[in-house]
Structures are given as C-alpha cells and as structure tokens.
C-alpha atoms as a PDB file:
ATOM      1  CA  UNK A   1       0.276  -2.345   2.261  1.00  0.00           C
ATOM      2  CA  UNK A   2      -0.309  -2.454   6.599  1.00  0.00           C
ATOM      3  CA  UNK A   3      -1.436   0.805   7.750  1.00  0.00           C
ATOM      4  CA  UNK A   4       0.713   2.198  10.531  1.00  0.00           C
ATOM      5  CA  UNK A   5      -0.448   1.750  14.309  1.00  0.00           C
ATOM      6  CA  UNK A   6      -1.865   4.389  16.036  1.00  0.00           C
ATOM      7  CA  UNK A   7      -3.576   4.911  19.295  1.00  0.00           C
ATOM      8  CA  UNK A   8      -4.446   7.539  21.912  1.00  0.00           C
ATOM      9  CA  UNK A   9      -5.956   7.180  24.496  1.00  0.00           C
ATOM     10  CA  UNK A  10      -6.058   8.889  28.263  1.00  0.00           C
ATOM     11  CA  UNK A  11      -5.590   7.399  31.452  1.00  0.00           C
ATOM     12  CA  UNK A  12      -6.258   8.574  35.137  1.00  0.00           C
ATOM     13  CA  UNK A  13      -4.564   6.679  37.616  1.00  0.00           C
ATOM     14  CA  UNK A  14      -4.027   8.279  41.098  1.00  0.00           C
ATOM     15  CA  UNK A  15      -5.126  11.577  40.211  1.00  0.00           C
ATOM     16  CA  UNK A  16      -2.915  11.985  37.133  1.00  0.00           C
ATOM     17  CA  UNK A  17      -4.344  12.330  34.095  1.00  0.00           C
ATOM     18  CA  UNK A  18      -2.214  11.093  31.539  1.00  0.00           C
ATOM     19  CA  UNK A  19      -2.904  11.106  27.487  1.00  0.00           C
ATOM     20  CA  UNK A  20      -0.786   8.253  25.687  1.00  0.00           C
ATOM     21  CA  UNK A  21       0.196   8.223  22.035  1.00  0.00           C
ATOM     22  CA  UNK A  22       1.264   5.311  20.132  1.00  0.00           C
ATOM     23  CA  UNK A  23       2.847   5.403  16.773  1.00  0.00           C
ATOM     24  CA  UNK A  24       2.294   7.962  14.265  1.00  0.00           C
ATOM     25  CA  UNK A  25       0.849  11.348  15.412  1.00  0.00           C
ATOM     26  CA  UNK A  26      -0.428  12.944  11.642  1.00  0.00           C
ATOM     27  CA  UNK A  27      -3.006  14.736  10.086  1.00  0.00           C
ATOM     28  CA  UNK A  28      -4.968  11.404  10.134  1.00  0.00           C
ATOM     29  CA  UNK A  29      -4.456  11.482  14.148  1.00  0.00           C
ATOM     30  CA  UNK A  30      -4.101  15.209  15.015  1.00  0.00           C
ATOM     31  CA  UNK A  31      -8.000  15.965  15.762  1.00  0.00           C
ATOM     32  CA  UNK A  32      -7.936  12.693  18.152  1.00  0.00           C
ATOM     33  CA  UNK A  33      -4.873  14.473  19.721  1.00  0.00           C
ATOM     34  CA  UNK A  34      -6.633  17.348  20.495  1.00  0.00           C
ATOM     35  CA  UNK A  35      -9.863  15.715  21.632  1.00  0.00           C
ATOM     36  CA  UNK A  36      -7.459  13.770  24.304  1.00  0.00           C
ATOM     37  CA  UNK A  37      -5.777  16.339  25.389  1.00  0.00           C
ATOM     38  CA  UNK A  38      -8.984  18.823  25.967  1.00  0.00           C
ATOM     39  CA  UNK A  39     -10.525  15.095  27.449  1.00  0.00           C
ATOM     40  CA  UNK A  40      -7.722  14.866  29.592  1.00  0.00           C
ATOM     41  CA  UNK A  41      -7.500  19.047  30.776  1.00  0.00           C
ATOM     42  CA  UNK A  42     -11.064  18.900  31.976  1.00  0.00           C
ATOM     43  CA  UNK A  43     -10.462  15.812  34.142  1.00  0.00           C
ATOM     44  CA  UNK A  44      -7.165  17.032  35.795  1.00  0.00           C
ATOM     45  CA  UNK A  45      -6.841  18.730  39.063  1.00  0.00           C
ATOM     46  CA  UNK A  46      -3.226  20.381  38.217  1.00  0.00           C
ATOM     47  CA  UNK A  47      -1.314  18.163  35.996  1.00  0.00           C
ATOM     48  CA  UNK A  48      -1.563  16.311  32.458  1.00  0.00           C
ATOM     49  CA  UNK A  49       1.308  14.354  30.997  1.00  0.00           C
ATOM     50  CA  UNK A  50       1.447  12.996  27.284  1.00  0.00           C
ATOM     51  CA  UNK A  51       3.626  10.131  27.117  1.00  0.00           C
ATOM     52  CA  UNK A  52       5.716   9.982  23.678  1.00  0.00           C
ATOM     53  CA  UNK A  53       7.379   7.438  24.187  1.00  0.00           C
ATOM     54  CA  UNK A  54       5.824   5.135  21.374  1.00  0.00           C
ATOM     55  CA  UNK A  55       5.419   7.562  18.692  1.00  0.00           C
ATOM     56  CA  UNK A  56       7.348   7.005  15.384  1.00  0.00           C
ATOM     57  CA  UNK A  57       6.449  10.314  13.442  1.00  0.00           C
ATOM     58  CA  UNK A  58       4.820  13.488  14.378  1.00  0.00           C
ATOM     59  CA  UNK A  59       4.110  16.552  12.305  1.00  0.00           C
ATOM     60  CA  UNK A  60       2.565  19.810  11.923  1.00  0.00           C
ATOM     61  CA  UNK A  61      -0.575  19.427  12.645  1.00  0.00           C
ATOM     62  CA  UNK A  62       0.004  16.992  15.943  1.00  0.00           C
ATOM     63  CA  UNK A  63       2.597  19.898  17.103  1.00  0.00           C
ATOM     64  CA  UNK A  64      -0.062  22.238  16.884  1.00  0.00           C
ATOM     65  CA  UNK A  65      -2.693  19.928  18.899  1.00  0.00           C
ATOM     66  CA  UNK A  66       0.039  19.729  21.105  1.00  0.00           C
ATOM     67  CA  UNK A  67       0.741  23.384  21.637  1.00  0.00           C
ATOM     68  CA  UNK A  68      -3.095  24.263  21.839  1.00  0.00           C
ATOM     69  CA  UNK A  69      -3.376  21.574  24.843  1.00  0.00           C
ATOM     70  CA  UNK A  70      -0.491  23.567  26.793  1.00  0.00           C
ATOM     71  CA  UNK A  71      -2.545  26.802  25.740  1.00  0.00           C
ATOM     72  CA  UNK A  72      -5.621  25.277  26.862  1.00  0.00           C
ATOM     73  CA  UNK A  73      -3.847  23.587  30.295  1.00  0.00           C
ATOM     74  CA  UNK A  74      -1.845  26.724  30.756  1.00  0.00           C
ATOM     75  CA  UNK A  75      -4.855  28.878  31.018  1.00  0.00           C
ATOM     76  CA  UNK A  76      -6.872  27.025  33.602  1.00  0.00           C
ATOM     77  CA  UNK A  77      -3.639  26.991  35.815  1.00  0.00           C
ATOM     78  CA  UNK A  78      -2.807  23.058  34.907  1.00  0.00           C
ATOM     79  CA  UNK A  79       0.728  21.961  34.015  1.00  0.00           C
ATOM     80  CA  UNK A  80       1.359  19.872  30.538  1.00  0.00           C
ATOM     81  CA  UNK A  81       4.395  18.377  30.280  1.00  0.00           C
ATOM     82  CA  UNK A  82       5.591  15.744  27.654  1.00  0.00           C
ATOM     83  CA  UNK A  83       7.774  12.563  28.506  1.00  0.00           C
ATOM     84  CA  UNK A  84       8.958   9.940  27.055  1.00  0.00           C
ATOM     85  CA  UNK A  85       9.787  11.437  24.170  1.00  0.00           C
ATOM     86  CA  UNK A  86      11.244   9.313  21.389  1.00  0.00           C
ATOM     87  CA  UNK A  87      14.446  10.802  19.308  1.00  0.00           C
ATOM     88  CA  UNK A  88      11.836  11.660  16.406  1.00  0.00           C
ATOM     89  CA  UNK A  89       9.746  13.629  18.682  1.00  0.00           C
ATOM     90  CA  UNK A  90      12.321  14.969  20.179  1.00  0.00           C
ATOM     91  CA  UNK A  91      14.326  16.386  17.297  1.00  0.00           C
ATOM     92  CA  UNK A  92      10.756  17.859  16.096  1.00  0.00           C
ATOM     93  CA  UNK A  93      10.986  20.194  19.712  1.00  0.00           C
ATOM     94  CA  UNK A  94      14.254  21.194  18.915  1.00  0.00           C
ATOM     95  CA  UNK A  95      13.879  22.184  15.935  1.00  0.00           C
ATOM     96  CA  UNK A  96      10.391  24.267  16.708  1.00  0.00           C
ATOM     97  CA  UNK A  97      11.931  25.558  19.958  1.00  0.00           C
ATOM     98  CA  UNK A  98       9.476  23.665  21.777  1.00  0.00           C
ATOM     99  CA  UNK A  99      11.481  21.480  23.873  1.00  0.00           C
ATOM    100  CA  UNK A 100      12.181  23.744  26.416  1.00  0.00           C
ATOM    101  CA  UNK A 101       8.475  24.697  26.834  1.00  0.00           C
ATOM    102  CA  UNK A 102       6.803  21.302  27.031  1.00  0.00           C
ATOM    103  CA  UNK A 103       9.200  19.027  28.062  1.00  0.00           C
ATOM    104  CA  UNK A 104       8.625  17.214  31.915  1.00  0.00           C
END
C-alpha cells in the first residue's frame, strides 16, 4: 500500500506570501493547513494566496482550515484568495457555497 503525497509548504517571493498544497488535504493534513496559513497571514503585508492546483482530495476538516485562514486574513485587513483550484476542489466550493468567497 503507497501512502498518498502530501505537502504544504509557504513561499514568499516578491512580497507575496503564498501557501502551496500538494495532494490530499485531510484530517491527516488539516492542522498543517492551518499552521501555513496562520505562518503565511503573519508574514503578509496585504495578500496570501493558496495555490490548489495539485490537490487530489480535500474535506471537512481542510475546508474549515481554509475558512478560519480567510477569518483570520480577513480580520487583520489581508486578502486570501485561492487559485489554481483543481475540479475536486472546486466542486467542494460549490457545493459549500464557498467559491464565491475565496476564489482569486
């Protein structure tokens, strides 16, 4: 049995701050989510983005990492937007409601 591939990490490049997600975003994965994403809030200056684009599954609990991150960046006045999203990911926003909302 190979366990699935998962990595996130955040970047800064040119004063954007940018948290990348590989493969599958679980409860396995969901507390590193967060952890990233309140990483990545305290080192922007107005703008996070979470690139998607290589994530095969997401569920509950990574939604809700998600939606406490755009709490969290909302609060201190920073945008969070989501790109790359990959048809998975993106039928999980629709579904919620939640495309609108976080989508870049």
């Amino acid at each position: 049995m190979c366990a699935a591939r998962r990595d996130i990490s955040v970047e800064q490049v040119d004063g954007v701050v940018t948290v990348v997600a590989r493969g599958e975003l679980d409860l396995a994965t969901s507390n590193a989510l967060r952890t990233a994403l309140e990483s990545a809030i305290g080192l922007a200056g107005a703008r996070v983005v979470v690139r998607l684009g290589d994530v095969t599954f997401m569920d509950s609990t990574a939604l809700s990492a998600l939606v406490h991150g755009w709490r969290l960046a909302t609060d201190k006045g920073i945008v969070l937007t989501v790109t790359d999203p990959t048809p998975a990911v993106q039928r999980v926003f629709k579904i919620t409601g939640l495309d609108d909302l976080i989508q870049g």
